[in-house]
Protein backbone atom coordinates (compact mmCIF):
# COMPACT_ATOMS: atom_id res chain seq x y z
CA UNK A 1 0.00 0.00 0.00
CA UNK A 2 1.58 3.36 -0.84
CA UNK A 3 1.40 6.15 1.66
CA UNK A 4 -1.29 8.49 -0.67
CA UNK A 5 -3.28 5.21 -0.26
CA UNK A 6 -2.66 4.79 3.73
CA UNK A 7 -3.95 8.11 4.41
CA UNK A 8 -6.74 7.60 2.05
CA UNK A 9 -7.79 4.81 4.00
CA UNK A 10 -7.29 6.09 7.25
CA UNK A 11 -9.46 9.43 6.54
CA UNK A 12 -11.95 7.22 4.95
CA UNK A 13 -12.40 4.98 8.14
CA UNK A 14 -12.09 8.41 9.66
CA UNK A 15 -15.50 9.62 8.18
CA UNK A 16 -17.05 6.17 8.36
CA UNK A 17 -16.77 6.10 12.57
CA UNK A 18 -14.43 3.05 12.40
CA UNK A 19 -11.16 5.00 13.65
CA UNK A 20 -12.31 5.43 16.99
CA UNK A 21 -15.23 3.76 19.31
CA UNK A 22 -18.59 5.64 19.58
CA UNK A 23 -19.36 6.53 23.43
CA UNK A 24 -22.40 6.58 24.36
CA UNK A 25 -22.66 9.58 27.27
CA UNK A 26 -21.21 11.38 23.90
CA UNK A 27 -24.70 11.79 22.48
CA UNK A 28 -25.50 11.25 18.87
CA UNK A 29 -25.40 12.83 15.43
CA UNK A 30 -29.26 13.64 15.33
CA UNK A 31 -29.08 15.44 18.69
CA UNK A 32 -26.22 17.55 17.45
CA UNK A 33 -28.11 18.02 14.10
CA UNK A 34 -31.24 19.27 16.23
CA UNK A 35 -28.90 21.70 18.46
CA UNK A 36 -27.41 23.29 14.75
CA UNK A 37 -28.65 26.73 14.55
CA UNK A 38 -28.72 27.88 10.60
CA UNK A 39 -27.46 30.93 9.77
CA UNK A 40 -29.44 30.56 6.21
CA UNK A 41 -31.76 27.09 6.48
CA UNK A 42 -31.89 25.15 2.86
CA UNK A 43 -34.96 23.23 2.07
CA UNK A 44 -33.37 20.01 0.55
CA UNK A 45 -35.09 16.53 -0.31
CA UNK A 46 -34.66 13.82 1.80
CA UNK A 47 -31.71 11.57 1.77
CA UNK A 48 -32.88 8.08 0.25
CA UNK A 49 -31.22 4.84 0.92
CA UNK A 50 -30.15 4.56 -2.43
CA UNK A 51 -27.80 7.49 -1.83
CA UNK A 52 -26.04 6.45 0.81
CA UNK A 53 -22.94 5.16 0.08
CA UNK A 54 -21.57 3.32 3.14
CA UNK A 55 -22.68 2.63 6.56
CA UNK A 56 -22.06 4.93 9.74
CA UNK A 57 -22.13 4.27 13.51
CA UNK A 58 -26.12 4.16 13.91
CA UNK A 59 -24.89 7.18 16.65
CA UNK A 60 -24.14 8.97 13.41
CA UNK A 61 -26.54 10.92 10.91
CA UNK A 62 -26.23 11.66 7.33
CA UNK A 63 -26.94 15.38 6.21
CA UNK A 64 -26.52 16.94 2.71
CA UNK A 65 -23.42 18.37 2.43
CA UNK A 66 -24.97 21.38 0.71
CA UNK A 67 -27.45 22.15 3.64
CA UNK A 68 -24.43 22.58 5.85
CA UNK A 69 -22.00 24.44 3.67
CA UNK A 70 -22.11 26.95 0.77
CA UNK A 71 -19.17 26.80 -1.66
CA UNK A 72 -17.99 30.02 -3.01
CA UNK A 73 -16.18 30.70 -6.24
CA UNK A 74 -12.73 33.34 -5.84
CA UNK A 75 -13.08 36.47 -7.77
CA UNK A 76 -9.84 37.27 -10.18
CA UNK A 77 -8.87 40.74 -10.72
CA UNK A 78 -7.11 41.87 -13.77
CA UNK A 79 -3.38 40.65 -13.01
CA UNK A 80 -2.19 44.20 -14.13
CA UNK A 81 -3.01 45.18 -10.94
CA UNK A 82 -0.88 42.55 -9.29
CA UNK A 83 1.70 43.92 -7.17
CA UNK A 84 4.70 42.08 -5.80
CA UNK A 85 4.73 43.97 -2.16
CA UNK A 86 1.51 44.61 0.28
CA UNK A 87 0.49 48.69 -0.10
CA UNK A 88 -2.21 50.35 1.35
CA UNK A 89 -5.48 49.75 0.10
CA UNK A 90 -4.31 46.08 -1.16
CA UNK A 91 -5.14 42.67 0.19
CA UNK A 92 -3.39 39.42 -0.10
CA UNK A 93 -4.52 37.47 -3.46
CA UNK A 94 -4.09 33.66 -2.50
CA UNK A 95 -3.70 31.62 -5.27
CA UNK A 96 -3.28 27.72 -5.50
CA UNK A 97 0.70 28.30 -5.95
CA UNK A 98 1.06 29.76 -2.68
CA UNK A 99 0.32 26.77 -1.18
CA UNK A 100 3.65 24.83 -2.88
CA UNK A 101 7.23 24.92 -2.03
CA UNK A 102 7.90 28.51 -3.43
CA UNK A 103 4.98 30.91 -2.80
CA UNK A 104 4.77 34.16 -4.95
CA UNK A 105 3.20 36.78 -3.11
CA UNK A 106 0.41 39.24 -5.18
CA UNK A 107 -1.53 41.82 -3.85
CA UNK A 108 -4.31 43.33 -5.19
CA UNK A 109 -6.77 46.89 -4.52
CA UNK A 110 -9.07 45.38 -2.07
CA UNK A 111 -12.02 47.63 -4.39
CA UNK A 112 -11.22 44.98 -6.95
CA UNK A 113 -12.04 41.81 -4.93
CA UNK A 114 -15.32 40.42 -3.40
CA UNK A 115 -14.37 37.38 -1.81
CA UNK A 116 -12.74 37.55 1.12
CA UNK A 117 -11.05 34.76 3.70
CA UNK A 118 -10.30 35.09 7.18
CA UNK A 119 -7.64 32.76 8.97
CA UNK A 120 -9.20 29.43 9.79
CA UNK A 121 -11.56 29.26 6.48
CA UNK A 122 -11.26 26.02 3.86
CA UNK A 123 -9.99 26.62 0.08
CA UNK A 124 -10.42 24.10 -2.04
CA UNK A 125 -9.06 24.07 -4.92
CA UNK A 126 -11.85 24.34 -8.08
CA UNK A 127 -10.36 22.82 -11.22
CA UNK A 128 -6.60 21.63 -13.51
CA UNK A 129 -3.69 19.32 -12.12
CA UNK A 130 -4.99 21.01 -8.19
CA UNK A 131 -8.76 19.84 -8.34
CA UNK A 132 -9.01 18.24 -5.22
CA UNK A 133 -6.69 20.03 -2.90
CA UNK A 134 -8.10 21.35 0.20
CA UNK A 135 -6.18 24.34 2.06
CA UNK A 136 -6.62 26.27 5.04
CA UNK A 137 -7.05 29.94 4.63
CA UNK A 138 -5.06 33.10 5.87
CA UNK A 139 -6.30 36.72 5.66
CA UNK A 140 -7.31 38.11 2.54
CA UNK A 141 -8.84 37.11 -0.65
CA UNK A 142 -9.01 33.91 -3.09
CA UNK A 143 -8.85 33.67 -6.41
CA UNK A 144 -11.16 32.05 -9.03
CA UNK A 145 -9.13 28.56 -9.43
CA UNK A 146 -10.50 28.43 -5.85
CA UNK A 147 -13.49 28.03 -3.77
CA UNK A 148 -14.69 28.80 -0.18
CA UNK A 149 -16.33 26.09 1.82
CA UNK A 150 -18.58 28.43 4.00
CA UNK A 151 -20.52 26.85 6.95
CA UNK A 152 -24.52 27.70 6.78
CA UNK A 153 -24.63 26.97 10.50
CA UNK A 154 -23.14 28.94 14.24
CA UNK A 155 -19.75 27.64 15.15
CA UNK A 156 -19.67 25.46 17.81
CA UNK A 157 -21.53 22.41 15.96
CA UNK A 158 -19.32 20.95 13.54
CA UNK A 159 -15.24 21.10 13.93
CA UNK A 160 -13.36 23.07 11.11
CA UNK A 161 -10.72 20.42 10.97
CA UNK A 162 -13.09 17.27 11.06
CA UNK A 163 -14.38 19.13 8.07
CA UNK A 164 -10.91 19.45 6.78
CA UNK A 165 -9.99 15.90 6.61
CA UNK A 166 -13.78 15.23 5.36
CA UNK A 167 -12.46 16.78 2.11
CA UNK A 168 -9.22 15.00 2.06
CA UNK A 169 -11.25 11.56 2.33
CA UNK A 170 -11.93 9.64 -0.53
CA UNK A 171 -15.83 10.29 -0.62
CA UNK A 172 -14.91 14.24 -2.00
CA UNK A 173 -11.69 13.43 -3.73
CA UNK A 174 -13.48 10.64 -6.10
CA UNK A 175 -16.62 12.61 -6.20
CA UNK A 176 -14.74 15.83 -7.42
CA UNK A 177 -11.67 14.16 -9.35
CA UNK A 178 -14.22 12.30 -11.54
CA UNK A 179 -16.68 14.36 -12.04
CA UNK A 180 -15.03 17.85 -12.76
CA UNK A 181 -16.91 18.73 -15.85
CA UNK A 182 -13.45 20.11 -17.95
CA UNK A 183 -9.78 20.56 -17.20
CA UNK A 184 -10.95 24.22 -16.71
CA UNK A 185 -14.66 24.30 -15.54
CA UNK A 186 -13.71 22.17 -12.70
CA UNK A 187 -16.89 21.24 -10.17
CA UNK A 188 -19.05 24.39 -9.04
CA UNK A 189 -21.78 24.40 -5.51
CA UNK A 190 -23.89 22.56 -7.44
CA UNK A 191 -21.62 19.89 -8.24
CA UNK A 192 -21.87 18.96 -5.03
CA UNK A 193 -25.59 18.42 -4.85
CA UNK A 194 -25.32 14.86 -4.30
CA UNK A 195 -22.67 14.68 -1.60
CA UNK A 196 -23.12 13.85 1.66
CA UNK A 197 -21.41 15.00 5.13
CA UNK A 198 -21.54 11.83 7.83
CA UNK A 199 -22.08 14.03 11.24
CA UNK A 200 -21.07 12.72 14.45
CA UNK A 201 -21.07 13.97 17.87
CA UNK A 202 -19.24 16.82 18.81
CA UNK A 203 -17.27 14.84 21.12
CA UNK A 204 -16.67 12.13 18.87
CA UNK A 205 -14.95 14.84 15.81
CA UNK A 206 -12.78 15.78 18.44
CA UNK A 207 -11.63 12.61 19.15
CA UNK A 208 -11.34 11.39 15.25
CA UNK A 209 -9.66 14.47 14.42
CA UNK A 210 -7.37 13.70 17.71
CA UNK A 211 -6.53 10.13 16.05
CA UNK A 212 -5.69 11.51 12.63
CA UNK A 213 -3.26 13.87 13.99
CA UNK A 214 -1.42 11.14 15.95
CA UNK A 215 -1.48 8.86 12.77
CA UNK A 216 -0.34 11.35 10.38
CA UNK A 217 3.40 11.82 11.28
CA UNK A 218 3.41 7.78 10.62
CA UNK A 219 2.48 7.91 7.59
CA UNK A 220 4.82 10.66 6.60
CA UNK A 221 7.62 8.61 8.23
CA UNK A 222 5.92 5.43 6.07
CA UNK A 223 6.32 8.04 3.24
CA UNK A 224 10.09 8.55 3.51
CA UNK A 225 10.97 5.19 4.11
CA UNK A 226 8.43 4.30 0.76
CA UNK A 227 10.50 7.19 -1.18
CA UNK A 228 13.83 5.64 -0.24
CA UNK A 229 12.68 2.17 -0.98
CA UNK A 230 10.79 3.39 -4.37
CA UNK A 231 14.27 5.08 -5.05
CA UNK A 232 16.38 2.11 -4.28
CA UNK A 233 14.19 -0.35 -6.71
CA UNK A 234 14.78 2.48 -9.36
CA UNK A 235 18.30 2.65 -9.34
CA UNK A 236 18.73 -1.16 -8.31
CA UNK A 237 18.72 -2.37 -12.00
CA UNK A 238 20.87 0.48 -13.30
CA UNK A 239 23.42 -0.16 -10.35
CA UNK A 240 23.15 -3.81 -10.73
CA UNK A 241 23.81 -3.59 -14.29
CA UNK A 242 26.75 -1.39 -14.00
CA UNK A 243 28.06 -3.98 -11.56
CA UNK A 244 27.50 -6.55 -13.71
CA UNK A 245 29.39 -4.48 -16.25
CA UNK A 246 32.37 -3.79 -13.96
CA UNK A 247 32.89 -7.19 -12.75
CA UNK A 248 32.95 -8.46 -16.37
CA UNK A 249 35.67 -5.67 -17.72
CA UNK A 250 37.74 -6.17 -14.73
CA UNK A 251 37.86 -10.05 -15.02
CA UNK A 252 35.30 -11.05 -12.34
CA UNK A 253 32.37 -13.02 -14.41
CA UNK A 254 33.85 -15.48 -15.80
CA UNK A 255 36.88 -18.00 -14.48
CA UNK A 256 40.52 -17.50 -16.54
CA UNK A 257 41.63 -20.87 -18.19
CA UNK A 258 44.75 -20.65 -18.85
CA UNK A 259 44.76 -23.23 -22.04
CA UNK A 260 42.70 -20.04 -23.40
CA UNK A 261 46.31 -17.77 -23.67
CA UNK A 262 46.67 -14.61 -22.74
CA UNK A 263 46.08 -10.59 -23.40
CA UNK A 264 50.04 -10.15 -24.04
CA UNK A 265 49.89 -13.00 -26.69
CA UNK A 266 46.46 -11.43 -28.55
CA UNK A 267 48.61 -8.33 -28.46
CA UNK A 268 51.18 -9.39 -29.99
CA UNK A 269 49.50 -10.89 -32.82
CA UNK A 270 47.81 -7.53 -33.12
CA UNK A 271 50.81 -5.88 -32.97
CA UNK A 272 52.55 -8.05 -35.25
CA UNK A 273 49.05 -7.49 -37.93
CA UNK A 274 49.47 -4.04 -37.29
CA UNK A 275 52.93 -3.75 -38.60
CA UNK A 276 52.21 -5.71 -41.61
CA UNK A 277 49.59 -3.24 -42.91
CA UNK A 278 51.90 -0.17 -42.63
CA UNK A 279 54.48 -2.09 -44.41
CA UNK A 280 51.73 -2.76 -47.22
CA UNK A 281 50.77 1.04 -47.15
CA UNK A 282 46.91 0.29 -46.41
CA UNK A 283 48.22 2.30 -42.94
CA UNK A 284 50.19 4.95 -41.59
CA UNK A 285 52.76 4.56 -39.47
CA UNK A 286 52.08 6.32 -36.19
CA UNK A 287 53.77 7.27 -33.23
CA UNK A 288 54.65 4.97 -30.85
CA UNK A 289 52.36 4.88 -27.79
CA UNK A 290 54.41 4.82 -24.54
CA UNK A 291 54.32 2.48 -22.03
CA UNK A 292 51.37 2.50 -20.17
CA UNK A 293 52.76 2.76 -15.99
CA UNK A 294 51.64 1.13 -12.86
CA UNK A 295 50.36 4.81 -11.87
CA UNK A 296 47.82 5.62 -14.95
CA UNK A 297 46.10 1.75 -14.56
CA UNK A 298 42.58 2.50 -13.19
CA UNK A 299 41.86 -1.22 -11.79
CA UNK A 300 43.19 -4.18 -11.15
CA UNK A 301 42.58 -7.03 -14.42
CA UNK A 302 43.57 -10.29 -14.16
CA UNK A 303 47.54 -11.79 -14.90
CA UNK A 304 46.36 -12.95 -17.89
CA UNK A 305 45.23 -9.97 -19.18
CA UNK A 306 47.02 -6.99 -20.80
CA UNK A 307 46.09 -2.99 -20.44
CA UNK A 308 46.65 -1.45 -23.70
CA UNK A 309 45.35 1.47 -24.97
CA UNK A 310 42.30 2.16 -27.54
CA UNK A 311 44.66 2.87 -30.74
CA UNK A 312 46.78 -0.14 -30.21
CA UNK A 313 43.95 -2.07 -31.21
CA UNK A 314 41.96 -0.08 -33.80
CA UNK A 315 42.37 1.72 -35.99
CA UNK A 316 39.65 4.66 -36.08
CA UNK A 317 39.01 7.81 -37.85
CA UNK A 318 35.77 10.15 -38.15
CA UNK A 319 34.00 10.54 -41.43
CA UNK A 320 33.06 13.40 -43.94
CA UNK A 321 32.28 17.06 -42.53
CA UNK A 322 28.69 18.32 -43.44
CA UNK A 323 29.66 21.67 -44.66
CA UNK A 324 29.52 23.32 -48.27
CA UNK A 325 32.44 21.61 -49.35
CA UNK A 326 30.26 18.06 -49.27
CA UNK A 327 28.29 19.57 -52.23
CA UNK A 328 31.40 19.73 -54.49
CA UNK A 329 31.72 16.99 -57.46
CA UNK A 330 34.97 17.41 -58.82
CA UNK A 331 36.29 14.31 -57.78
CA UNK A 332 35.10 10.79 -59.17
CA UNK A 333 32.32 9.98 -57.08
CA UNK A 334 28.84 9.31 -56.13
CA UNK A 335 26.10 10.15 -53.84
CA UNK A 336 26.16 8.02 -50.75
CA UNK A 337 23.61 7.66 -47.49
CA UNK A 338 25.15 8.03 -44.67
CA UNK A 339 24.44 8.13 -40.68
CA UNK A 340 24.80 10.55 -38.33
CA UNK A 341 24.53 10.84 -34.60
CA UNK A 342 21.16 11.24 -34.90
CA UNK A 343 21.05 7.82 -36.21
CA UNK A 344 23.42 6.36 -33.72
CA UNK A 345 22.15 4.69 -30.43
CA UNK A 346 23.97 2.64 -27.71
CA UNK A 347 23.53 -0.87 -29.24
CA UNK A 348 20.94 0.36 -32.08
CA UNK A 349 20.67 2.90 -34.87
CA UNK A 350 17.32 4.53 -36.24
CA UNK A 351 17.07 5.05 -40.30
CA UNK A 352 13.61 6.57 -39.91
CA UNK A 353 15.72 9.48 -41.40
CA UNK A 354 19.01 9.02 -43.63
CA UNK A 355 20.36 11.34 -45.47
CA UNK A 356 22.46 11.56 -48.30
CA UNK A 357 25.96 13.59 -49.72
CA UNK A 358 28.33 13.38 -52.57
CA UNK A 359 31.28 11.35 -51.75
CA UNK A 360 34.39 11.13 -53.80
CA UNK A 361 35.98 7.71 -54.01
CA UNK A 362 38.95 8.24 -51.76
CA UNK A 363 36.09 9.78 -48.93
CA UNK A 364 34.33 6.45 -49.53
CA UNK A 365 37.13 4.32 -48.43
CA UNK A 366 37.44 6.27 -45.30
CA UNK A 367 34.27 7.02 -44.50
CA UNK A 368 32.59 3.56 -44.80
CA UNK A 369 31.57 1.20 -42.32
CA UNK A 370 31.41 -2.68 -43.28
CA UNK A 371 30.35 -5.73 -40.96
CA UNK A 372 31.99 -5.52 -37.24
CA UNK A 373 33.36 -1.64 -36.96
CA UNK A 374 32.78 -0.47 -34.09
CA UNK A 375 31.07 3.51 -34.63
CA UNK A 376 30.90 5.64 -31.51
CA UNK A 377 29.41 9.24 -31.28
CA UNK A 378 32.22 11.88 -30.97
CA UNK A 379 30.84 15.56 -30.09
CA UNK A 380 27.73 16.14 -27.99
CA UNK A 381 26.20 14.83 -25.14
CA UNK A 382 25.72 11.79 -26.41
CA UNK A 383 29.94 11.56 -27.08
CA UNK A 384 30.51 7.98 -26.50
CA UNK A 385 26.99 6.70 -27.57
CA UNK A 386 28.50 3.44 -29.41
CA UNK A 387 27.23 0.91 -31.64
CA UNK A 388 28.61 -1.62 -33.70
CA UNK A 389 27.59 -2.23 -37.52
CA UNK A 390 26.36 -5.72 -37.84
CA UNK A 391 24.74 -5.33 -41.42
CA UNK A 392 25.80 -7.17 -44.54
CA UNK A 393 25.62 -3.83 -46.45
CA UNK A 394 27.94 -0.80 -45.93
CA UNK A 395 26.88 1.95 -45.08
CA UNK A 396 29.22 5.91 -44.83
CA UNK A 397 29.11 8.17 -41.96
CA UNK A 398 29.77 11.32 -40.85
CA UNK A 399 32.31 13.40 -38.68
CA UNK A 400 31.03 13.42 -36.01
CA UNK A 401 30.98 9.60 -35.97
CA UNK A 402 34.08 8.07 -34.90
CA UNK A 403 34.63 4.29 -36.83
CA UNK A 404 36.91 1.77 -35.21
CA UNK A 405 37.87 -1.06 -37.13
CA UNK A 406 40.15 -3.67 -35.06
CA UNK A 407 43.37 -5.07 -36.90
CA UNK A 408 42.33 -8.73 -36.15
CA UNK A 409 39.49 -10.19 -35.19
CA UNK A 410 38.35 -10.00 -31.82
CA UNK A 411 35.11 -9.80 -29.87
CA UNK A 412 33.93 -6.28 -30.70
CA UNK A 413 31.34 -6.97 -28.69
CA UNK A 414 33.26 -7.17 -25.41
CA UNK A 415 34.78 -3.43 -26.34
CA UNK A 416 31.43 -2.44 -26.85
CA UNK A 417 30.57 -3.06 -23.02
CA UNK A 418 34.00 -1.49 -22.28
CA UNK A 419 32.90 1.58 -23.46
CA UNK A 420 29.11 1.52 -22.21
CA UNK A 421 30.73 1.19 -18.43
CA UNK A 422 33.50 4.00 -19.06
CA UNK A 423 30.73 6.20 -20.30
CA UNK A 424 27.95 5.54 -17.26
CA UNK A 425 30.96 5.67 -14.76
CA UNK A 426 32.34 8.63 -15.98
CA UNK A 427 35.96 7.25 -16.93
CA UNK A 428 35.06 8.49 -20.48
CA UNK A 429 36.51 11.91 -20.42
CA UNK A 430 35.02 14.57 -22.73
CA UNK A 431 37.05 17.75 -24.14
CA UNK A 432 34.78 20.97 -23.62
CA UNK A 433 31.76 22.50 -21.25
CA UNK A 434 29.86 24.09 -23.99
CA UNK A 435 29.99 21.36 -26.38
CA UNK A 436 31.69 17.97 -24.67
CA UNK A 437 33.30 15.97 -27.28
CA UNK A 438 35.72 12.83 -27.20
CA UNK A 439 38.65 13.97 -29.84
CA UNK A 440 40.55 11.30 -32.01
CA UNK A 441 43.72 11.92 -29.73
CA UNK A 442 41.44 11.25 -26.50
CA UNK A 443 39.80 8.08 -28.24
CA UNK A 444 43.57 6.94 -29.46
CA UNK A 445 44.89 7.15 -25.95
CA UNK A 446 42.03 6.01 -23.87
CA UNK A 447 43.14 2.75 -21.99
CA UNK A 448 41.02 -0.54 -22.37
CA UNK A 449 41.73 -3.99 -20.57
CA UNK A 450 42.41 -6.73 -23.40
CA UNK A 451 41.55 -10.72 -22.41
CA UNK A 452 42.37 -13.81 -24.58
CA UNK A 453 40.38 -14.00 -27.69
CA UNK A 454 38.11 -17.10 -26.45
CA UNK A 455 37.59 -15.44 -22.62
CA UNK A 456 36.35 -12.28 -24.65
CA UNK A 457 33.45 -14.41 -25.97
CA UNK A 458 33.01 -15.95 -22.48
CA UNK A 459 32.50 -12.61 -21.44
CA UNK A 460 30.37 -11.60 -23.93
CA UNK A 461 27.75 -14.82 -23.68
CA UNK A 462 27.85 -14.32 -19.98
CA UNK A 463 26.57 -10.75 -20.13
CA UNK A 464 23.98 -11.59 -22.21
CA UNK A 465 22.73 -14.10 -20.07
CA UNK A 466 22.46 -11.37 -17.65
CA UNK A 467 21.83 -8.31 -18.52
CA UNK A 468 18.00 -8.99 -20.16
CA UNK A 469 17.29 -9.93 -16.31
CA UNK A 470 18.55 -6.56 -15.06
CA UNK A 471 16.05 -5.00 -17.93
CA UNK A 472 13.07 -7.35 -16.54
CA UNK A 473 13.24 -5.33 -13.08
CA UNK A 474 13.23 -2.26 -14.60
């Protein structure tokens, strides 16, 4: 049971005379119904047993709720002649807003208003997202998205804050909620025609009222303990996942065999595959990449395992710039559709949109992704957003787009889930406030841990074993 629902049900057991026990020597509801003196007595029909909608003490008495109260619409005066501090001559204008977190003051010429509230009196509020709020009244006046519930009768006979949680309880809230005639008409007096006020002794109101009051601060502590635990369950399958996620790039979801190999030996190979395409010009030769320290490793990996650092493994470039030069057909060429980040999603991409550009042959062969590159979102704040291309069509891209194509074959998948976790975890570092973006130079030197070829796949079946159950308990 949430806590809105608690407190519904305690008010309603509240007005039904099941919160407390009915005393005799307290008298009944008819005898306090014959003591009420009206200030203005309403000649209203009879309430039938058809209308009743739940039983009360037989101590109790049903009355019309409009033979006991009047409600009263707020006036609204032009808001040019709002003013921000009280002058003379004005009067507080209360408004549904004042009644949240961050009140906004307005007064208004007290000529200009005609319904007034004294400390003490019931708002409730008329119509919109507020229908259904009930308020208690300081000085001044009200406004029109309000209305005053004025007693017909001497005080003395009825308690203002019995009345009070009477229109908290669910027999207002559902009759009001449901039957508000528009968003903006909301429910006027007669509205209210059909509702009905359970009286009890005088006694007995003080007493419910009493009970409430006690209850109340338990359910707000129910509340914050529900708010935390609501919380916790939201976050529980992100956190879980990003555990998951963790435990599987630092080595920790699957056992090492060590007939498998290891990182150092995949490396090599890479290394060794690397080489061989500079030497056959389909590469440049780069810089070396130093040494990567004990100091700069951010966790621990398994022995098996070598750190090694993004371009070691890939090699990656961004695609054709969108600018006027794109419209240019000099070259031998051909129009091409390509992706942007707009298309690109972690794990998916969205043609509902793809657009197309002139690209000359040599842009082609750069700027085309085949079967297994890896393409990752560069500027933005979606920089890191990665996907990887597992179509048996090619497809070009632009450059905002990194590609990253790995030298031999490996588990792209398993790199993939690398750089989800850096980029939830914040150990993918942007360049820029204004505009974050992850540079070639950033992507070439960003450090990724790199297991045996087969344990990459064990990995990879492992979290997708997983992971669907972390999306179930979303």
């Amino acid at each position: 049971m949430t806590p809105q629902e608690l407190k519904a049900s305690i008010l309603q057991l509240a007005i039904q005379g099941k919160l407390v026990p009915q005393l005799s020597e307290e008298g009944t509801g008819k005898e306090l119904y014959s003591s009420i003196v009206f200030t203005e007595k309403k000649m209203l029909k009879p309430i039938s047993d058809d209308e009743i909608p739940f039983d009360i003490p037989s101590s109790w008495k049903w009355i019309r709720h409009n033979e006991l109260f009047e409600i009263v619409g707020g006036s609204q005066p032009p808001k040019s002649k709002f003013e921000d501090n009280p002058q003379e001559g004005y009067v507080r204008l209360y408004q549904i807003r004042d009644y949240g977190e961050k009140p906004v003051p307005v007064f208004v010429p007290q000529n200009l208003v005609s319904k007034f509230t004294k400390k003490g009196d019931i708002l409730l509020a008329r119509y919109g997202a507020s229908v259904g709020k009930v308020f208690w009244a300081e000085d001044g006046a009200y406004n029109v998205a309000m209305a005053k519930s004025t007693p017909l009768f001497k005080k003395g006979t009825v308690l203002p804050t019995f009345v009070y949680y009477y229109y908290l309880a669910p027999l207002y809230q559902t009759l009001v909620r449901n039957n508000s005639r528009s968003a903006q008409a909301g429910f006027n007096k007669e509205d209210l025609s059909g509702l009905l006020f359970p009286l009890p002794p005088l006694a007995e109101q003080k007493r419910i009222v009493a009970k409430i009051e006690e209850l109340l601060p338990l359910i707000d502590r129910y509340e914050q303990a529900w708010s935390r635990l609501e919380e916790f369950n939201k976050r529980f399958p992100v956190d879980m996942q990003k555990s998951i996620l963790q435990m599987a790039i630092q080595g920790k979801l699957v056992p090492q065999l060590p007939e498998e190999g290891t990182g150092e030996e995949l490396f090599r190979q890479i290394q060794a595959e690397k080489q061989h395409l500079i030497k056959a010009g389909t590469i440049k030769k780069e810089k070396p990449l130093p040494e990567i320290t004990e100091d700069e490793i951010p966790f621990d990996i398994p022995e098996s395992w070598r750190w090694c650092y993004v371009g070691d493994l890939f090699n990656h470039n961004t695609g054709k710039a969108m600018n006027s030069s794109a419209k240019k057909t000099d070259k031998p060429g051909s129009i091409q559709k390509f992706i942007t980040t707009s298309n690109l999603y972690w794990d998916s991409f969205d043609f509902t949109a793809v657009k197309e550009m002139f690209f000359s042959d040599d842009e082609i062969a750069r700027c085309t992704a085949t079967k297994n590159d890896i393409l990752m979102c560069e500027g933005g704040a979606y920089y890191g957003r990665t996907a990887i291309w597992n179509y048996d069509y090619d497809i070009c891209f632009q450059n905002h787009i990194h590609r990253l194509r790995a030298y031999v074959p490996i588990v792209e998948r398993f790199f993939y889930y690398v750089f989800r976790f850096y980029r939830e975890t914040g150990m993918m570092k942007s360049q820029g406030t204004a505009m974050p973006g992850l540079s070639s130079v950033v992507l070439h030197n960003m450090m990724v841990p790199l297991p045996p070829l087969a344990e990459q796949k064990r990995i990879v079946a492992k979290l997708e074993e997983i992971l669907p159950l972390c999306e179930r308990l979303k």
